[in-house]
Protein backbone atom coordinates (compact mmCIF):
# COMPACT_ATOMS: atom_id res chain seq x y z
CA UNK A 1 -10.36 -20.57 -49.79
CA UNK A 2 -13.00 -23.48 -50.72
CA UNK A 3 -14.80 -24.94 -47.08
CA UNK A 4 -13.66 -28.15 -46.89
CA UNK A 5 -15.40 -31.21 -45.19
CA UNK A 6 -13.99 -32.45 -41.91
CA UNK A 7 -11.57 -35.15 -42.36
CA UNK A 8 -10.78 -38.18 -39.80
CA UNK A 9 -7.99 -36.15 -37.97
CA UNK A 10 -10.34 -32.93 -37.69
CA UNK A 11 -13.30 -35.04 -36.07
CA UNK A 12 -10.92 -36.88 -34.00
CA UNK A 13 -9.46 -34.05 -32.51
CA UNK A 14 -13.15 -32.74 -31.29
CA UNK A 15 -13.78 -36.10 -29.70
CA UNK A 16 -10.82 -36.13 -28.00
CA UNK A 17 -11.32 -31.95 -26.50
CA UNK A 18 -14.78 -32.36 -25.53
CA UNK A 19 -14.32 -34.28 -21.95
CA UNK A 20 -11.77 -31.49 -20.89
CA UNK A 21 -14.63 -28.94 -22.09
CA UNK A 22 -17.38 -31.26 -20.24
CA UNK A 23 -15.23 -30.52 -17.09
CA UNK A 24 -14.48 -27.09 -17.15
CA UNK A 25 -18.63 -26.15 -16.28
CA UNK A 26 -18.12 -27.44 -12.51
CA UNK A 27 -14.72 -25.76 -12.38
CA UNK A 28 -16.13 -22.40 -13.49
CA UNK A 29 -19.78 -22.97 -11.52
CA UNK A 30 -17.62 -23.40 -8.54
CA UNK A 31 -15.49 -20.23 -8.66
CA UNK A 32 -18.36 -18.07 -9.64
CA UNK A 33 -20.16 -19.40 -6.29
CA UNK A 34 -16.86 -18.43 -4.16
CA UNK A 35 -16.89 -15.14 -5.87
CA UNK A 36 -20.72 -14.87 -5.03
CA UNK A 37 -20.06 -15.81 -1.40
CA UNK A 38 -17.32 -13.36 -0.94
CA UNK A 39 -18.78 -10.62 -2.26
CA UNK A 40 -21.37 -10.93 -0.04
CA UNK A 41 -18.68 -11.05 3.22
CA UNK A 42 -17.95 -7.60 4.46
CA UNK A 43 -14.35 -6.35 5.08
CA UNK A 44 -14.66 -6.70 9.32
CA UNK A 45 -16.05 -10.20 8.80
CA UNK A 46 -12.80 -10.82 6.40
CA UNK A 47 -10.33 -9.70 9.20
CA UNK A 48 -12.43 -11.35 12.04
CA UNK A 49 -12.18 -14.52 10.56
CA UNK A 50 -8.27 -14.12 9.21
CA UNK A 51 -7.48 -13.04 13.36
CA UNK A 52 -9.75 -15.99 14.58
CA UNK A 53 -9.79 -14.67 18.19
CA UNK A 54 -6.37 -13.61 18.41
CA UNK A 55 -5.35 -9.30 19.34
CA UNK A 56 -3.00 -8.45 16.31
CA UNK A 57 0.22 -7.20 17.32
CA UNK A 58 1.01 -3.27 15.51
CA UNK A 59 4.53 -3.87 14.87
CA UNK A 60 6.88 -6.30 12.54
CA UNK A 61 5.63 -5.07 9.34
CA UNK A 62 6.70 -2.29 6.77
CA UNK A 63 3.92 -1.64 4.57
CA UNK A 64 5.29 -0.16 1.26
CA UNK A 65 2.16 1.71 -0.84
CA UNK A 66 1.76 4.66 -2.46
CA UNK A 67 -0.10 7.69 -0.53
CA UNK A 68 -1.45 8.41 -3.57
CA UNK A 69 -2.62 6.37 -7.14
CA UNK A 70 -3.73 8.06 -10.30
CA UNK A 71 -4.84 4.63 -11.23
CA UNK A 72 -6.70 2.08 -8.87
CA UNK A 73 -5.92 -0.19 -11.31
CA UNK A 74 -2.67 -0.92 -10.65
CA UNK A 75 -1.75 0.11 -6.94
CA UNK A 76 2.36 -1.24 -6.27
CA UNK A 77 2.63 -2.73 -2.63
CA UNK A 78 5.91 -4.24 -1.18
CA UNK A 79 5.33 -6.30 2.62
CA UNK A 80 8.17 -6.89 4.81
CA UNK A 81 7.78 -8.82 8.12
CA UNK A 82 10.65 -8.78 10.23
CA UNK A 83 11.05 -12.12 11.15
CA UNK A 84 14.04 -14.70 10.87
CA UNK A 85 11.98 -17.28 9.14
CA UNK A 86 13.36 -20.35 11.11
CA UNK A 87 11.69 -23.54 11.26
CA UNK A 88 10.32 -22.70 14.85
CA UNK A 89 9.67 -19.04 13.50
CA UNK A 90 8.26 -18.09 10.71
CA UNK A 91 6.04 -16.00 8.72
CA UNK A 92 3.38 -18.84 7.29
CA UNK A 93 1.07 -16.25 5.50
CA UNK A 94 0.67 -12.74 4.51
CA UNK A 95 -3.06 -11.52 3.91
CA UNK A 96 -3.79 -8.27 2.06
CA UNK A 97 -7.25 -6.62 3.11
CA UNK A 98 -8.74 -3.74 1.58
CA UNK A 99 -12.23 -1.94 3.09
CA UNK A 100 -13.83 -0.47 0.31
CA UNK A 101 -13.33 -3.23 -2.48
CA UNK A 102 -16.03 -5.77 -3.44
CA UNK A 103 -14.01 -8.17 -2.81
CA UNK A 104 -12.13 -7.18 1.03
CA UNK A 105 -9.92 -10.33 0.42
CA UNK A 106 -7.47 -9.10 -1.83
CA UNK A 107 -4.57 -11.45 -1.85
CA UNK A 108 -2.92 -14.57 0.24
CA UNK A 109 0.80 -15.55 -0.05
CA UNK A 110 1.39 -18.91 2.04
CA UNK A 111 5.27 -19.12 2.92
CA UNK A 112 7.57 -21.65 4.60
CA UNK A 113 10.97 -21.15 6.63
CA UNK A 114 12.42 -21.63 3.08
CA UNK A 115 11.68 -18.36 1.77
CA UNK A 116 14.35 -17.01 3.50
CA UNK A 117 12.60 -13.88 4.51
CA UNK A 118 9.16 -12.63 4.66
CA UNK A 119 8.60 -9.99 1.88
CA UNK A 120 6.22 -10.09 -1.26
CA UNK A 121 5.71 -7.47 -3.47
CA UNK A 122 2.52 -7.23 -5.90
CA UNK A 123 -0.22 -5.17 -8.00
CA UNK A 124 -3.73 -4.66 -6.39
CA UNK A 125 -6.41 -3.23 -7.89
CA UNK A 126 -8.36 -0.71 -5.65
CA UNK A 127 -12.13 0.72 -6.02
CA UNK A 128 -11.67 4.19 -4.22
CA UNK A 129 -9.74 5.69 -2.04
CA UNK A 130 -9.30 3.67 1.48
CA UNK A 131 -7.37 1.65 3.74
CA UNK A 132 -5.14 -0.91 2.68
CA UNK A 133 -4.58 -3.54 5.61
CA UNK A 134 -1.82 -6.40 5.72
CA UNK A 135 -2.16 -9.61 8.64
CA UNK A 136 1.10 -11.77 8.54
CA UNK A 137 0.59 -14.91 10.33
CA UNK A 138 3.21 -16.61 12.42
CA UNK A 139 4.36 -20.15 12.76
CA UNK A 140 3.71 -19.67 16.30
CA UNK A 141 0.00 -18.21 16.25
CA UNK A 142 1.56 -14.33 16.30
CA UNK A 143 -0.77 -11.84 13.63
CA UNK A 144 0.91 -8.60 13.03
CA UNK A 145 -0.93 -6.12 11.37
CA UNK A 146 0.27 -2.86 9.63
CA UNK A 147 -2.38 -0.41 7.70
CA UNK A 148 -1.63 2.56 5.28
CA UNK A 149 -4.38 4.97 3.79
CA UNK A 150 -4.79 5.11 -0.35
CA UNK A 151 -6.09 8.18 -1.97
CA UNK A 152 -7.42 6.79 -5.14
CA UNK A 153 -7.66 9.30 -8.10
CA UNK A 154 -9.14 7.26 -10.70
CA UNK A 155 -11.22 4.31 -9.23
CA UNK A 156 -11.03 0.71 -10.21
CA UNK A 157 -12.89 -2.80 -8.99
CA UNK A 158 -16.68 -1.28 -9.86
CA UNK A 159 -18.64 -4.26 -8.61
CA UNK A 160 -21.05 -4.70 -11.92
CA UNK A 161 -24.15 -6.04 -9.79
């Protein structure tokens, strides 16, 4: 098939892309410096600043994880808090920590009273075989905090430098 020149339509449709591509520099700049910041934040500064002052309680969650992964890539994990999610009591957020990641921050869920109840179940990726550690956060100021060891076979999460 023959190159053809650009028509009208062809160069108006690059005119009208290239603000939204002007504009998605910052947006990447700016998530590569979080990533740079957090990598740099070790896993007892992660949970020091999650607690902010407050003794974790070591009840109220079930902490569903495999003892052991063949694959760090793809770890399941299911969280249940007890709690009856009212509007006076509730489970606002659910923090997954892990200590030998690059990354200790692994995942946030935010929830309201409207979830009906406080569970989440996800895929993490984990770099070698360690402790996986969960803070739910209470409407009321409460942190619970539930922790399960994962033998890692076959490593994932190699920080490349």
């Amino acid at each position: 098939m023959p190159d053809k020149a650009p028509t009208r339509r062809m160069v108006a449709a690059g005119l009208a892309v290239m603000p939204f591509a002007a504009q998605a520099q910052p947006i990447a700049s700016a998530a590569a410096d979080v990533n740079r910041s957090r990598s740099s934040e070790s896993f007892a500064d992660a949970e020091r600043a999650l607690l902010a002052g407050r003794t974790p309680i070591a009840a109220g969650i079930t902490l569903d994880v495999p003892k052991l992964s063949e694959n760090g890539n793809s770890v399941d994990v299911l969280i249940r808090v007890d709690s009856a999610m009212t509007r006076e009591d509730h489970v606002r957020a659910i923090h997954i920590l892990s200590e030998q990641n690059p990354y200790p921050r692994v995942a946030t869920f935010n929830l309201t009273a409207r979830a009906g109840r406080a569970e989440v179940a996800t895929r993490i990726r984990l770099a070698t075989t360690q402790n996986i550690v969960v803070l739910a956060e209470t409407s009321r100021g409460a942190v619970h905090r539930a922790e399960q060891e994962v033998i890692v076979i076959l490593g994932a999460c190699v920080d490349g430098g």
